[in-house]
N, C-alpha and C. Protein backbone atom coordinates (compact mmCIF):
# COMPACT_ATOMS: atom_id res chain seq x y z
N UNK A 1 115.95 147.66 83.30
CA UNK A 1 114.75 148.48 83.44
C UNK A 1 114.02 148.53 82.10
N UNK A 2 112.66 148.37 82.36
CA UNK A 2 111.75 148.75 81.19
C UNK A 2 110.31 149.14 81.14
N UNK A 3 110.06 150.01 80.57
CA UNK A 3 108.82 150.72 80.58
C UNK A 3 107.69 150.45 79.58
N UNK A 4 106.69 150.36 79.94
CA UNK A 4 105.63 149.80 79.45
C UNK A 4 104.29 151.14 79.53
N UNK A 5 102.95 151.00 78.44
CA UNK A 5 102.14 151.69 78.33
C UNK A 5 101.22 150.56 78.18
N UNK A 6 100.24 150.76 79.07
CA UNK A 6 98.87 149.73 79.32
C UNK A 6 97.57 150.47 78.74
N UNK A 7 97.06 150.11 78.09
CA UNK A 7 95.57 150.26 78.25
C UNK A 7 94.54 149.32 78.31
N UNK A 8 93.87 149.14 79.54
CA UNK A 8 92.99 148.30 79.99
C UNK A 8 91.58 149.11 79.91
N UNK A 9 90.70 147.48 79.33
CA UNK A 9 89.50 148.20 79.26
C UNK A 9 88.37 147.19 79.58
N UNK A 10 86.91 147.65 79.94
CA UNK A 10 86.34 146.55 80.54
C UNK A 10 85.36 147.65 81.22
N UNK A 11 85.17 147.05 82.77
CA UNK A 11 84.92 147.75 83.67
C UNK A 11 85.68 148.34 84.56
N UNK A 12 86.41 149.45 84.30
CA UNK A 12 87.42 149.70 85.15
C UNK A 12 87.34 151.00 85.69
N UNK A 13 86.67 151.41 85.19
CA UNK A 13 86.30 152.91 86.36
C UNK A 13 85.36 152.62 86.67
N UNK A 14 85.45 153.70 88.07
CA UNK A 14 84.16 153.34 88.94
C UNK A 14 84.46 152.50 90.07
N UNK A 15 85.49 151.39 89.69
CA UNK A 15 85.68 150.30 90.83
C UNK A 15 87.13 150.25 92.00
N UNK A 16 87.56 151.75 91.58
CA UNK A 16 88.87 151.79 92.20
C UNK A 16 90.02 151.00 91.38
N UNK A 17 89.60 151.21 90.28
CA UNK A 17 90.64 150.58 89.51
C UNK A 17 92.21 151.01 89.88
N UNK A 18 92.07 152.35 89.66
CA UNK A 18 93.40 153.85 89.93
C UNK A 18 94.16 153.48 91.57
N UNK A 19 93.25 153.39 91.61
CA UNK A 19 93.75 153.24 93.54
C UNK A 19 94.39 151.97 93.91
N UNK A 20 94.05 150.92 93.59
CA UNK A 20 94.28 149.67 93.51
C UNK A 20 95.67 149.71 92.86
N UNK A 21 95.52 150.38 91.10
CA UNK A 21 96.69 150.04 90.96
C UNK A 21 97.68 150.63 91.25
N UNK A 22 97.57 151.52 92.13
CA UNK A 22 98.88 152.68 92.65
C UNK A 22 99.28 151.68 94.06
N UNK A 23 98.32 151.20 95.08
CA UNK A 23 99.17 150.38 95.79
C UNK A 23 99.84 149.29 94.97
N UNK A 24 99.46 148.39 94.26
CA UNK A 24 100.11 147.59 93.79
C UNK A 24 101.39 147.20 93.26
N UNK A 25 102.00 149.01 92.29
CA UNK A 25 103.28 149.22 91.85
C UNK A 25 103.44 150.04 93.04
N UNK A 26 103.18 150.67 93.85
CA UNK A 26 103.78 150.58 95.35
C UNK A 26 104.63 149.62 95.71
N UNK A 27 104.03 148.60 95.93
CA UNK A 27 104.29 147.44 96.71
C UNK A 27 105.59 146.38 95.54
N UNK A 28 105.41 146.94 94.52
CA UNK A 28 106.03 146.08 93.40
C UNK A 28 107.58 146.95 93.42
N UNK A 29 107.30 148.01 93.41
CA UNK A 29 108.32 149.35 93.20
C UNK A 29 108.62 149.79 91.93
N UNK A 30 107.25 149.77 91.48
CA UNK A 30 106.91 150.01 89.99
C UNK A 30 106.82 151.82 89.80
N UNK A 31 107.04 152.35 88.97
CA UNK A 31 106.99 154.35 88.86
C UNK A 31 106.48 154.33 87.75
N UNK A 32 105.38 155.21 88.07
CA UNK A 32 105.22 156.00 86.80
C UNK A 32 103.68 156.69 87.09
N UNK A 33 102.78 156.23 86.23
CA UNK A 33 101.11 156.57 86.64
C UNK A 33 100.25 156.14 85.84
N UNK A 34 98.55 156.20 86.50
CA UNK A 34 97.68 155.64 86.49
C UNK A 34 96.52 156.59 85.85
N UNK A 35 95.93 156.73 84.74
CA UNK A 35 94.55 157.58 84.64
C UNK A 35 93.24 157.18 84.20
N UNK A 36 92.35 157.50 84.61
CA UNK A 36 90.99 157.40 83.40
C UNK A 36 90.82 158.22 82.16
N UNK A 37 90.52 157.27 80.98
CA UNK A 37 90.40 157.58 79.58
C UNK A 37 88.86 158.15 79.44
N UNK A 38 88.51 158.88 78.71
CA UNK A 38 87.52 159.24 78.37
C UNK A 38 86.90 158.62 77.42
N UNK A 39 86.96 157.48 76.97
CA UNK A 39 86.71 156.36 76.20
C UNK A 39 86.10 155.23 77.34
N UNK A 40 86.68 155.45 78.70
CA UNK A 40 86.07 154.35 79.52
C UNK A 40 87.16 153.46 80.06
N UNK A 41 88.70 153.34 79.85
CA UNK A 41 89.34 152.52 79.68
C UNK A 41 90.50 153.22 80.61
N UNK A 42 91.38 152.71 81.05
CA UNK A 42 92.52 152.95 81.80
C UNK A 42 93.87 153.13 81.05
N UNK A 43 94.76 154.11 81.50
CA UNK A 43 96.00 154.42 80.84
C UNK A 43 96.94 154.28 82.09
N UNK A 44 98.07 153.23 81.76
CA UNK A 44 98.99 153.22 82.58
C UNK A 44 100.31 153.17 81.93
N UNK A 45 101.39 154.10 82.29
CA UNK A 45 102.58 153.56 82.14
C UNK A 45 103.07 153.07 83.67
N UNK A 46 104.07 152.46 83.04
CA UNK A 46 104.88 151.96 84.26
C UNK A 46 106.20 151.14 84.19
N UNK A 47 107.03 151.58 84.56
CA UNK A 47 108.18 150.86 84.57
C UNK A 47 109.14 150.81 85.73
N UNK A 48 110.61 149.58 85.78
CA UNK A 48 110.72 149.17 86.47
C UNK A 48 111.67 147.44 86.14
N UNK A 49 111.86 146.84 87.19
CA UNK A 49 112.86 145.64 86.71
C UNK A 49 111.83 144.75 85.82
N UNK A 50 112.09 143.97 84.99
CA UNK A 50 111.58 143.19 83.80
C UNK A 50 110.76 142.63 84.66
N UNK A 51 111.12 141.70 85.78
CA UNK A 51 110.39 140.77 86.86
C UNK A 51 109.34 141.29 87.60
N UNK A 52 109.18 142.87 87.58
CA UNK A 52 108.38 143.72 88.84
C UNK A 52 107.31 144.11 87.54
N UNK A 53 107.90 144.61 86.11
CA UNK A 53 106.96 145.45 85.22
C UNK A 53 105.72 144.01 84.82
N UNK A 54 106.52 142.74 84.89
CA UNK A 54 105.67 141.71 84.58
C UNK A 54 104.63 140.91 85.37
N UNK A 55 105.40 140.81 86.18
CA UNK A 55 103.94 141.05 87.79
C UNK A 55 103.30 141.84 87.67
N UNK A 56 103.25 143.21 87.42
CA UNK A 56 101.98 144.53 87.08
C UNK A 56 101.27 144.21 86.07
N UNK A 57 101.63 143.90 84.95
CA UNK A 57 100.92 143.50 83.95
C UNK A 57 100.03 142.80 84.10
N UNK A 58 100.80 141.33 84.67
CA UNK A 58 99.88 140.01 84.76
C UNK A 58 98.66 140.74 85.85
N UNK A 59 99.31 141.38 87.15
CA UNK A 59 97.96 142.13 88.09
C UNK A 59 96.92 142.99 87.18
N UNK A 60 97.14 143.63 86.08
CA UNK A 60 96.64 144.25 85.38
C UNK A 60 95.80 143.82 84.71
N UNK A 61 96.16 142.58 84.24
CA UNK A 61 94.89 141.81 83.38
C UNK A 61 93.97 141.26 83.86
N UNK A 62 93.88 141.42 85.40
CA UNK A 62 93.20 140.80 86.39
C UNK A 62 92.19 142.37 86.98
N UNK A 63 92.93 142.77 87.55
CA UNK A 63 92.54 143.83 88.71
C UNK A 63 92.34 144.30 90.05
N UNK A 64 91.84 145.05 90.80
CA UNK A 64 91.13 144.63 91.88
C UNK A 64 89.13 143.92 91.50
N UNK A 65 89.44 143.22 92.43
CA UNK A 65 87.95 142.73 92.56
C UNK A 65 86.77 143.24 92.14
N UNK A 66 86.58 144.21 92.19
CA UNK A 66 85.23 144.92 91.46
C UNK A 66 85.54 144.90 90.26
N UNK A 67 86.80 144.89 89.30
CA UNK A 67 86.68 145.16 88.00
C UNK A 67 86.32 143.99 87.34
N UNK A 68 86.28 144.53 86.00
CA UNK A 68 85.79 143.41 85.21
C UNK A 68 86.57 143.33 83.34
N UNK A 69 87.87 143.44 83.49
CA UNK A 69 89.31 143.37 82.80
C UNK A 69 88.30 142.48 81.52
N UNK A 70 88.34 143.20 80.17
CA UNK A 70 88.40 142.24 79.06
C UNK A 70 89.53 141.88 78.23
N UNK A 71 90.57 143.30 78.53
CA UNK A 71 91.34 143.07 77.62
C UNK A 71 92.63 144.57 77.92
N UNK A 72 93.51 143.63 77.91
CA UNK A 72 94.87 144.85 78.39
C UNK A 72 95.65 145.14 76.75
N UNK A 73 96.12 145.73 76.37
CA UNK A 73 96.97 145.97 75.13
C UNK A 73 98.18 146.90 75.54
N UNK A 74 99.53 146.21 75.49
CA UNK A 74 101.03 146.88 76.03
C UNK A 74 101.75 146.79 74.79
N UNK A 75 102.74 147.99 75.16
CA UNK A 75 103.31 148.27 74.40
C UNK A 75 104.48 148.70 75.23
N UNK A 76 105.78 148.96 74.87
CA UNK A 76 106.93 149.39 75.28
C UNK A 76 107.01 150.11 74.74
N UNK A 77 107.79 151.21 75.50
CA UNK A 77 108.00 152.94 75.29
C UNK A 77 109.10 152.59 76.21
N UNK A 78 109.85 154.06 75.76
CA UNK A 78 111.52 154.39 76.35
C UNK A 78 111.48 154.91 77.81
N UNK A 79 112.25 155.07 78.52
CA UNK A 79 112.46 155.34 80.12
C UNK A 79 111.91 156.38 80.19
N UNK A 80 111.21 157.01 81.27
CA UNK A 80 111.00 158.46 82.16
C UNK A 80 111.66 158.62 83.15
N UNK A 81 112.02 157.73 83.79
CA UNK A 81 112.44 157.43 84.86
C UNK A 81 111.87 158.68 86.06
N UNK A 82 110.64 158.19 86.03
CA UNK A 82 109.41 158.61 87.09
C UNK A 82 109.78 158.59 88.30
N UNK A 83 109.66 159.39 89.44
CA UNK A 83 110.63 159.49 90.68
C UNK A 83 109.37 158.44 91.62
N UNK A 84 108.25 158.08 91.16
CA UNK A 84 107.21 157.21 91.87
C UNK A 84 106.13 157.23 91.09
N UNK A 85 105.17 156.94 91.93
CA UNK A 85 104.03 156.01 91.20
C UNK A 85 102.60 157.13 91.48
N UNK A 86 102.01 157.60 90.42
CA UNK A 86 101.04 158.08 90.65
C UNK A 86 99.44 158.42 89.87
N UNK A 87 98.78 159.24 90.49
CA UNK A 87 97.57 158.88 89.69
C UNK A 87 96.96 160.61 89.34
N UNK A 88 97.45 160.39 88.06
CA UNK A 88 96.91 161.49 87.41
C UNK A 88 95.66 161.57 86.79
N UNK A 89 95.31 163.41 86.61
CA UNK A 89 93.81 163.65 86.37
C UNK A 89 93.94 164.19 85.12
């Protein structure tokens, strides 16, 4: 297991960025959560098996379809061990 802190920035609010990426580590069985920065930019941790946290990422640098991803910056941070995946305000 390993946990990761994302910040993606670009066009990412506004386009369902949050929503998108909560099904995604859904579907991955990724925990942790998703917010908007007041800078414009997205805050995610998330962690999970090495193979599942790296699929999120790589989805991360991408997005859903409306966004417009310039640039992700990760970092590793220690376990929470988050009981699921969610999107905080």
């Amino acid at each position: 297991m390993i946990a990761i802190r994302i910040k993606v920035t670009g066009r990412v609010q506004g386009v369902f960025f949050r929503v998108s990426t909560k099904e995604r580590a859904d579907a991955l069985g990724i925990k942790g959560w998703v917010k908007n920065e007041l800078d414009g930019s997205v805050l995610i941790e998330a962690e999970g098996k090495v193979d599942q946290v790296n699929e999120f990422k790589q989805w991360c640098s991408i997005g859903p379809s409306a966004a417009m991803v310039e640039r992700i910056t990760v970092e590793e941070i220690p376990l929470s061990k988050f009981p699921d995946f969610e999107i905080a305000y």
